[in-house]
PDB file of N, CA and C in Angstrom:
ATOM      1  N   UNK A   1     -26.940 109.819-212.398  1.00  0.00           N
ATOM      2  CA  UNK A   1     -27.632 110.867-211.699  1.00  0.00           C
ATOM      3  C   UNK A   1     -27.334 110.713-210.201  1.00  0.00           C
ATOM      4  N   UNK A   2     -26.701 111.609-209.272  1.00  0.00           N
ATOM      5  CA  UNK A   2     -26.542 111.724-208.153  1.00  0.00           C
ATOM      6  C   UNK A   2     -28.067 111.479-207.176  1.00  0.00           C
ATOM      7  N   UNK A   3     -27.661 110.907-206.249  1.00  0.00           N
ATOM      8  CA  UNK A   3     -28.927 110.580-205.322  1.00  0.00           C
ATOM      9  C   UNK A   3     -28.931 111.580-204.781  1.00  0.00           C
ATOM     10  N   UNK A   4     -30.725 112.558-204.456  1.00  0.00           N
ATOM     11  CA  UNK A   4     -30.736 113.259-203.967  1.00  0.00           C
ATOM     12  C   UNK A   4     -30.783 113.120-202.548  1.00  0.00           C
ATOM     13  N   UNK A   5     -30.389 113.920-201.307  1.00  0.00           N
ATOM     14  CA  UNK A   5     -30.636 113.974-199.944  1.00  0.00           C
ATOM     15  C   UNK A   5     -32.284 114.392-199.589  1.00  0.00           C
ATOM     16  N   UNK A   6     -32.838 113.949-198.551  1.00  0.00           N
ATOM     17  CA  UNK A   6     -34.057 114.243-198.092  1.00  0.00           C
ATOM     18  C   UNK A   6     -33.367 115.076-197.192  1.00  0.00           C
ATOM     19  N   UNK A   7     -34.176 116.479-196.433  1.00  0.00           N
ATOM     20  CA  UNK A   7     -34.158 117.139-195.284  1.00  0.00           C
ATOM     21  C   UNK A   7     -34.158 116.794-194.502  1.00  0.00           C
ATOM     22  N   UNK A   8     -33.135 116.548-193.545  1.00  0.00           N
ATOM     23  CA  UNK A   8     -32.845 116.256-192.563  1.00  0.00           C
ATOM     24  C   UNK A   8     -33.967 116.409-191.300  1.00  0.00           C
ATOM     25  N   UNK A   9     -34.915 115.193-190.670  1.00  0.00           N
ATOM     26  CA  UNK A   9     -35.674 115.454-189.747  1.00  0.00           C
ATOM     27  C   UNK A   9     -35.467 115.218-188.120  1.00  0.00           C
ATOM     28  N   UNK A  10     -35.935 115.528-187.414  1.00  0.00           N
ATOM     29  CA  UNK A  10     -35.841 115.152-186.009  1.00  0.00           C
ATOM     30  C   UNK A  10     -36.651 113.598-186.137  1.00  0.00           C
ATOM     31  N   UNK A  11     -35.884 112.914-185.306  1.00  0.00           N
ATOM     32  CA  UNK A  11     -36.549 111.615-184.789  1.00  0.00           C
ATOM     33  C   UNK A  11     -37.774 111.627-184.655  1.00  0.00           C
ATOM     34  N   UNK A  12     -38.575 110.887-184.417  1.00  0.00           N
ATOM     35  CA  UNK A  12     -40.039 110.998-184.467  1.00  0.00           C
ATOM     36  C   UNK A  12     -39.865 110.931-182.447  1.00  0.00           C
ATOM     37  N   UNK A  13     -39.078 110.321-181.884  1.00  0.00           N
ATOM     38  CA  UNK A  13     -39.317 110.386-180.505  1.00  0.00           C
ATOM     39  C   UNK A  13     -39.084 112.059-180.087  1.00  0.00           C
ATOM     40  N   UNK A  14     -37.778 112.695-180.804  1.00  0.00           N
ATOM     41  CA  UNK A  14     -37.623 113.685-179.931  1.00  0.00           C
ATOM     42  C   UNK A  14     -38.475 114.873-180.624  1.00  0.00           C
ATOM     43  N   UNK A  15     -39.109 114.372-181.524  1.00  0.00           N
ATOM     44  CA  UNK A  15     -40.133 115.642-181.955  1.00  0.00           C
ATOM     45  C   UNK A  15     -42.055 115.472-180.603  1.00  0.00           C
ATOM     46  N   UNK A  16     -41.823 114.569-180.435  1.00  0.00           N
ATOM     47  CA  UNK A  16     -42.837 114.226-179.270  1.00  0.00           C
ATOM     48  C   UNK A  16     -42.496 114.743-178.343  1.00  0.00           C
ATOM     49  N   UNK A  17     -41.135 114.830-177.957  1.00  0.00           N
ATOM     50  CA  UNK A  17     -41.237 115.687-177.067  1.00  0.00           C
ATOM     51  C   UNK A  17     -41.255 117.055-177.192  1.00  0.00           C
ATOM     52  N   UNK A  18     -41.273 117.354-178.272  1.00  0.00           N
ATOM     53  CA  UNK A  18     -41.624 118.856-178.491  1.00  0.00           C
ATOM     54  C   UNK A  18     -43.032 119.192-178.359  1.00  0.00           C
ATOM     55  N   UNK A  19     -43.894 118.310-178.396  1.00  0.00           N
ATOM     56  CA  UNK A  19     -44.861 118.640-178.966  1.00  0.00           C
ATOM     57  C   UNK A  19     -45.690 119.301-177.321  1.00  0.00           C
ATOM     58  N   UNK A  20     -46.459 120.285-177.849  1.00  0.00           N
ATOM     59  CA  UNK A  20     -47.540 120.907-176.501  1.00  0.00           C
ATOM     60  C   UNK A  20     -48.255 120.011-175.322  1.00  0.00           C
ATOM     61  N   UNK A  21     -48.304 120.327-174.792  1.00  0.00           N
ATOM     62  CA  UNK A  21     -49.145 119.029-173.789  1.00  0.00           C
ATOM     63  C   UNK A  21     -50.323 120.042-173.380  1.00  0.00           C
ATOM     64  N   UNK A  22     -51.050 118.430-174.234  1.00  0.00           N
ATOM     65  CA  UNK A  22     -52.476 118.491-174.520  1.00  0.00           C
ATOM     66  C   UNK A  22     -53.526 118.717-172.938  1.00  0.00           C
ATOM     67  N   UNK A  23     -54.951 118.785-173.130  1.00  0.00           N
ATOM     68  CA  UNK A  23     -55.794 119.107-172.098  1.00  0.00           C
ATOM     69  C   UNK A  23     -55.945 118.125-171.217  1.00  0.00           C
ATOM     70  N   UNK A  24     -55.813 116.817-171.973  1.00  0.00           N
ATOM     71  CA  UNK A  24     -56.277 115.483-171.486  1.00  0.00           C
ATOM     72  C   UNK A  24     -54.784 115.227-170.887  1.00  0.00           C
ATOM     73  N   UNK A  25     -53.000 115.804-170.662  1.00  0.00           N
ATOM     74  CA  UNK A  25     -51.665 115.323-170.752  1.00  0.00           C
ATOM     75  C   UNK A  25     -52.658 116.437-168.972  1.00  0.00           C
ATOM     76  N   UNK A  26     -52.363 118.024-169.336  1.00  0.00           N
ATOM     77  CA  UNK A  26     -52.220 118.400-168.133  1.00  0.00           C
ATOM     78  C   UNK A  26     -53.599 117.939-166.976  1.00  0.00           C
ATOM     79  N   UNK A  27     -54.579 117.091-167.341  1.00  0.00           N
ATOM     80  CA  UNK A  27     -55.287 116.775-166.308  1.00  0.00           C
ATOM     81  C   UNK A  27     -54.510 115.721-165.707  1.00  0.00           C
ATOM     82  N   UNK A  28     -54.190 114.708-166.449  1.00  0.00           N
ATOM     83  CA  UNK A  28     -53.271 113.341-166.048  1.00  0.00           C
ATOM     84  C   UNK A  28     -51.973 114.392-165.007  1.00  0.00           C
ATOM     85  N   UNK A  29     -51.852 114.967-165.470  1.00  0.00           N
ATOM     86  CA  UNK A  29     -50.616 115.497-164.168  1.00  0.00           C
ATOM     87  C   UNK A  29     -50.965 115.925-163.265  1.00  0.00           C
ATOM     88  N   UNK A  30     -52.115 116.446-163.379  1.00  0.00           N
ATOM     89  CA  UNK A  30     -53.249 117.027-161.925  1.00  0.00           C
ATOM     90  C   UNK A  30     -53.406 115.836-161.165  1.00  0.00           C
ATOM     91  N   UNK A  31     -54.352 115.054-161.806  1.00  0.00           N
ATOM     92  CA  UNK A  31     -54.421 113.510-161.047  1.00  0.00           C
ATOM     93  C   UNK A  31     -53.637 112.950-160.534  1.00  0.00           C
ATOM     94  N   UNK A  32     -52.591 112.683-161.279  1.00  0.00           N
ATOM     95  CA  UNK A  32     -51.086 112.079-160.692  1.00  0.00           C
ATOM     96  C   UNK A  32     -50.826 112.625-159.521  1.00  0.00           C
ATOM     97  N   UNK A  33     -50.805 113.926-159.814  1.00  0.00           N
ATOM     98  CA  UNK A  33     -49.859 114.775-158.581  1.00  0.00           C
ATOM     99  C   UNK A  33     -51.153 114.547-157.119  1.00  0.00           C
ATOM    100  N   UNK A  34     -51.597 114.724-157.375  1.00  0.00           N
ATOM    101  CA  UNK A  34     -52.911 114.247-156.533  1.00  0.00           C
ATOM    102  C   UNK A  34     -52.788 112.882-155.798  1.00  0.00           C
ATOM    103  N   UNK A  35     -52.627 112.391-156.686  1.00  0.00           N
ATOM    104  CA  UNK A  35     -52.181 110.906-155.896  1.00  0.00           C
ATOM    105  C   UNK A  35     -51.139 110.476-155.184  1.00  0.00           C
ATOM    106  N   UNK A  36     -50.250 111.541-155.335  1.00  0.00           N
ATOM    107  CA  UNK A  36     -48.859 111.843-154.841  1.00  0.00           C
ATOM    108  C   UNK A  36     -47.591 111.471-155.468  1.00  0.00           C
ATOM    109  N   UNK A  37     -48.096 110.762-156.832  1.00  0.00           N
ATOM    110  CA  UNK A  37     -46.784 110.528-157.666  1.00  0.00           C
ATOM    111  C   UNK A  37     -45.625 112.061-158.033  1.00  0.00           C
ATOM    112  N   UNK A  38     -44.467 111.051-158.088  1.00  0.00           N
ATOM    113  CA  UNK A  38     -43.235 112.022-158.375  1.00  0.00           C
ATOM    114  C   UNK A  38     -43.928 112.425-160.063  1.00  0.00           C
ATOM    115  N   UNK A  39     -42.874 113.126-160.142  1.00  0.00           N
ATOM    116  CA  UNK A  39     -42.313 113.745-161.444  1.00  0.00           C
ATOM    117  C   UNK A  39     -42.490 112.734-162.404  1.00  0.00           C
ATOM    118  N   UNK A  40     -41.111 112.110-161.692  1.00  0.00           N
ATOM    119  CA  UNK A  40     -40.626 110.738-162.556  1.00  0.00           C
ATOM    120  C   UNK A  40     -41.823 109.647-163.055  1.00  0.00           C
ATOM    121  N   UNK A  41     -42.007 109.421-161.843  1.00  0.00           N
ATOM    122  CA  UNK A  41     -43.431 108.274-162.568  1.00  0.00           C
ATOM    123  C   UNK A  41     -44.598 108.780-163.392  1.00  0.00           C
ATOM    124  N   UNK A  42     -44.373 110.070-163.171  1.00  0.00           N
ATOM    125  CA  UNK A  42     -45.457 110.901-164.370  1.00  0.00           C
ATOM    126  C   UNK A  42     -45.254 111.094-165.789  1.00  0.00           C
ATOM    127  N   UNK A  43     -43.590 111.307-165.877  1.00  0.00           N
ATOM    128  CA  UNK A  43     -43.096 111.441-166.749  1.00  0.00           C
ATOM    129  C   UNK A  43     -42.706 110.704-167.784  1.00  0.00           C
ATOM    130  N   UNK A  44     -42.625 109.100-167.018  1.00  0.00           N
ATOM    131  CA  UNK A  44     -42.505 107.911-167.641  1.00  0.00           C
ATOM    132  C   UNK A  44     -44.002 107.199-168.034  1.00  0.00           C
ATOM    133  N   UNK A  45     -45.291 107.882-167.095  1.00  0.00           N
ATOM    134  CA  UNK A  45     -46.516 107.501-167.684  1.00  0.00           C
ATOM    135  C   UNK A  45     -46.870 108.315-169.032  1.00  0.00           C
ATOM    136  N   UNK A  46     -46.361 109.179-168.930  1.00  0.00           N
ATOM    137  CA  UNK A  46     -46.813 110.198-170.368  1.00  0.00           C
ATOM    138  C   UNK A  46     -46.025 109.972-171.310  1.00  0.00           C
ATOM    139  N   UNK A  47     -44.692 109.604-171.102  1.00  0.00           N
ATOM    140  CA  UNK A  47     -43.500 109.594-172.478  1.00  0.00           C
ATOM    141  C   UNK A  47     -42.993 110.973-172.381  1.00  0.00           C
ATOM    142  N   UNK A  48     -43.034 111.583-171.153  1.00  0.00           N
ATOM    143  CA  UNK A  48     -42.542 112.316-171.552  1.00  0.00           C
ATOM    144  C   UNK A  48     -40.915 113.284-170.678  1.00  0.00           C
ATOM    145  N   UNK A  49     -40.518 113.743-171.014  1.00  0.00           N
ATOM    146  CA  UNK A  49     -39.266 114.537-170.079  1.00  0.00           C
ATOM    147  C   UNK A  49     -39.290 114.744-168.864  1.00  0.00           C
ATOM    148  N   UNK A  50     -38.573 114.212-167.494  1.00  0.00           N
ATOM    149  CA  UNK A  50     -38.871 114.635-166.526  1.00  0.00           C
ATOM    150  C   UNK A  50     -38.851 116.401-166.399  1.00  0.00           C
ATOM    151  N   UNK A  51     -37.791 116.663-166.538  1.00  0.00           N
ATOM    152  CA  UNK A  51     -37.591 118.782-167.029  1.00  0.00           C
ATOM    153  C   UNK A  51     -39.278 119.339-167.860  1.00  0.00           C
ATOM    154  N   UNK A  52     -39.535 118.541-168.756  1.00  0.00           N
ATOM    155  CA  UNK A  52     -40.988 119.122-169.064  1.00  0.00           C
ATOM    156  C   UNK A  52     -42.109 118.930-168.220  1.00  0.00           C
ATOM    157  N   UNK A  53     -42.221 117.863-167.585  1.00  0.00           N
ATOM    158  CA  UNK A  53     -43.289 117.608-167.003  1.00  0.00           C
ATOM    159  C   UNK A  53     -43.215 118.445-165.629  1.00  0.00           C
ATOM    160  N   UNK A  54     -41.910 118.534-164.923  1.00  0.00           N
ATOM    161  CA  UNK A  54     -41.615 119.467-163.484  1.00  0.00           C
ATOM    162  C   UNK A  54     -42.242 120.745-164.174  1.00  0.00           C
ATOM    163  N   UNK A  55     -41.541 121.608-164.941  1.00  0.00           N
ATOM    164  CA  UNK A  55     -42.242 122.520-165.521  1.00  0.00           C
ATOM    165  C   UNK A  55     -43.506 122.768-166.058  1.00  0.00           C
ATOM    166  N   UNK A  56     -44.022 121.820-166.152  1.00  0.00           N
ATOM    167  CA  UNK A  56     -45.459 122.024-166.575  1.00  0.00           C
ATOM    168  C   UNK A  56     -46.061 121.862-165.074  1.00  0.00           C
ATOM    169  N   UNK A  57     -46.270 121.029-164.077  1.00  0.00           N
ATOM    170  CA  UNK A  57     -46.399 121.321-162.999  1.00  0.00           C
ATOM    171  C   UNK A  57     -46.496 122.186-162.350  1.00  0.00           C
ATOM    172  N   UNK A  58     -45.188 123.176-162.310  1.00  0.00           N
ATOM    173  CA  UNK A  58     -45.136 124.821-162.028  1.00  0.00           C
ATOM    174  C   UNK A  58     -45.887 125.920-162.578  1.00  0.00           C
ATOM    175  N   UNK A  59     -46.185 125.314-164.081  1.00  0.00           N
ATOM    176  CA  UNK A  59     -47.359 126.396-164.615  1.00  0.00           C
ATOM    177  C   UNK A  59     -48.370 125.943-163.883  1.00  0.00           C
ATOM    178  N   UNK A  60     -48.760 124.617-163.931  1.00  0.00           N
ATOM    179  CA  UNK A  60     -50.294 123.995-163.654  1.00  0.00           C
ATOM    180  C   UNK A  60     -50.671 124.596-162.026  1.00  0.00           C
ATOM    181  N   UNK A  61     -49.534 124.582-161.310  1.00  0.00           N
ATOM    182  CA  UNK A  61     -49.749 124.798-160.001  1.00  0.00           C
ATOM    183  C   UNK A  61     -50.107 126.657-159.490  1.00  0.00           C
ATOM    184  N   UNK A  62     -49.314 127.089-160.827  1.00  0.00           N
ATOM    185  CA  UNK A  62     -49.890 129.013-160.275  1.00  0.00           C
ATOM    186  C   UNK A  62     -51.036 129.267-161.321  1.00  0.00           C
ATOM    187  N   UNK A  63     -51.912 128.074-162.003  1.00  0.00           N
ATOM    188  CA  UNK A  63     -53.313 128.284-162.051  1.00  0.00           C
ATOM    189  C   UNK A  63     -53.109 129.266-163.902  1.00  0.00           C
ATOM    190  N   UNK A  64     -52.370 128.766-164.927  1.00  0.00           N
ATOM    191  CA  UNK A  64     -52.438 129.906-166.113  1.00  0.00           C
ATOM    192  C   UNK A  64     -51.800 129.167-166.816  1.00  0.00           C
ATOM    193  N   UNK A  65     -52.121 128.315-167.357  1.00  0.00           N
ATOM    194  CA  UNK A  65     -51.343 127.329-168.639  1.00  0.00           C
ATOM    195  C   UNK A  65     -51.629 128.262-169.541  1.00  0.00           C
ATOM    196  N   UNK A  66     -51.021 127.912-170.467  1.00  0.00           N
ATOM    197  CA  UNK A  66     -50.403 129.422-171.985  1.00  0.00           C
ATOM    198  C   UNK A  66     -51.782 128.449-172.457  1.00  0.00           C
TER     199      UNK A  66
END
């Protein structure tokens, strides 16, 4: 009997980064940014993308997260 294949999944890391950022992710970036941290050190406190986190910033900052 041939071995069947499982469906092919995304990594468990790069599906985290898919994932929405939560209420408790965009206050931590409020705070951060507040404190005057970069991007980078935000991005590496959350796990998450520097490109996501700049962008989430830009929403957070004109006041209308989706």
């Amino acid at each position: 009997m041939p071995k069947t294949k499982n469906p092919a999944k995304a990594p468990a890391k790069a599906r985290a980064f898919r994932a929405p950022f939560t209420p408790a992710e965009d206050a931590a970036i409020l705070a951060a940014a507040a404190e005057g941290k970069t991007n980078e050190e935000i991005a590496d406190m959350l796990g998450r993308k520097l490109a996501s986190v700049w962008k989430r910033r830009k929403i957070l900052a004109r006041g209308n997260p989706p």
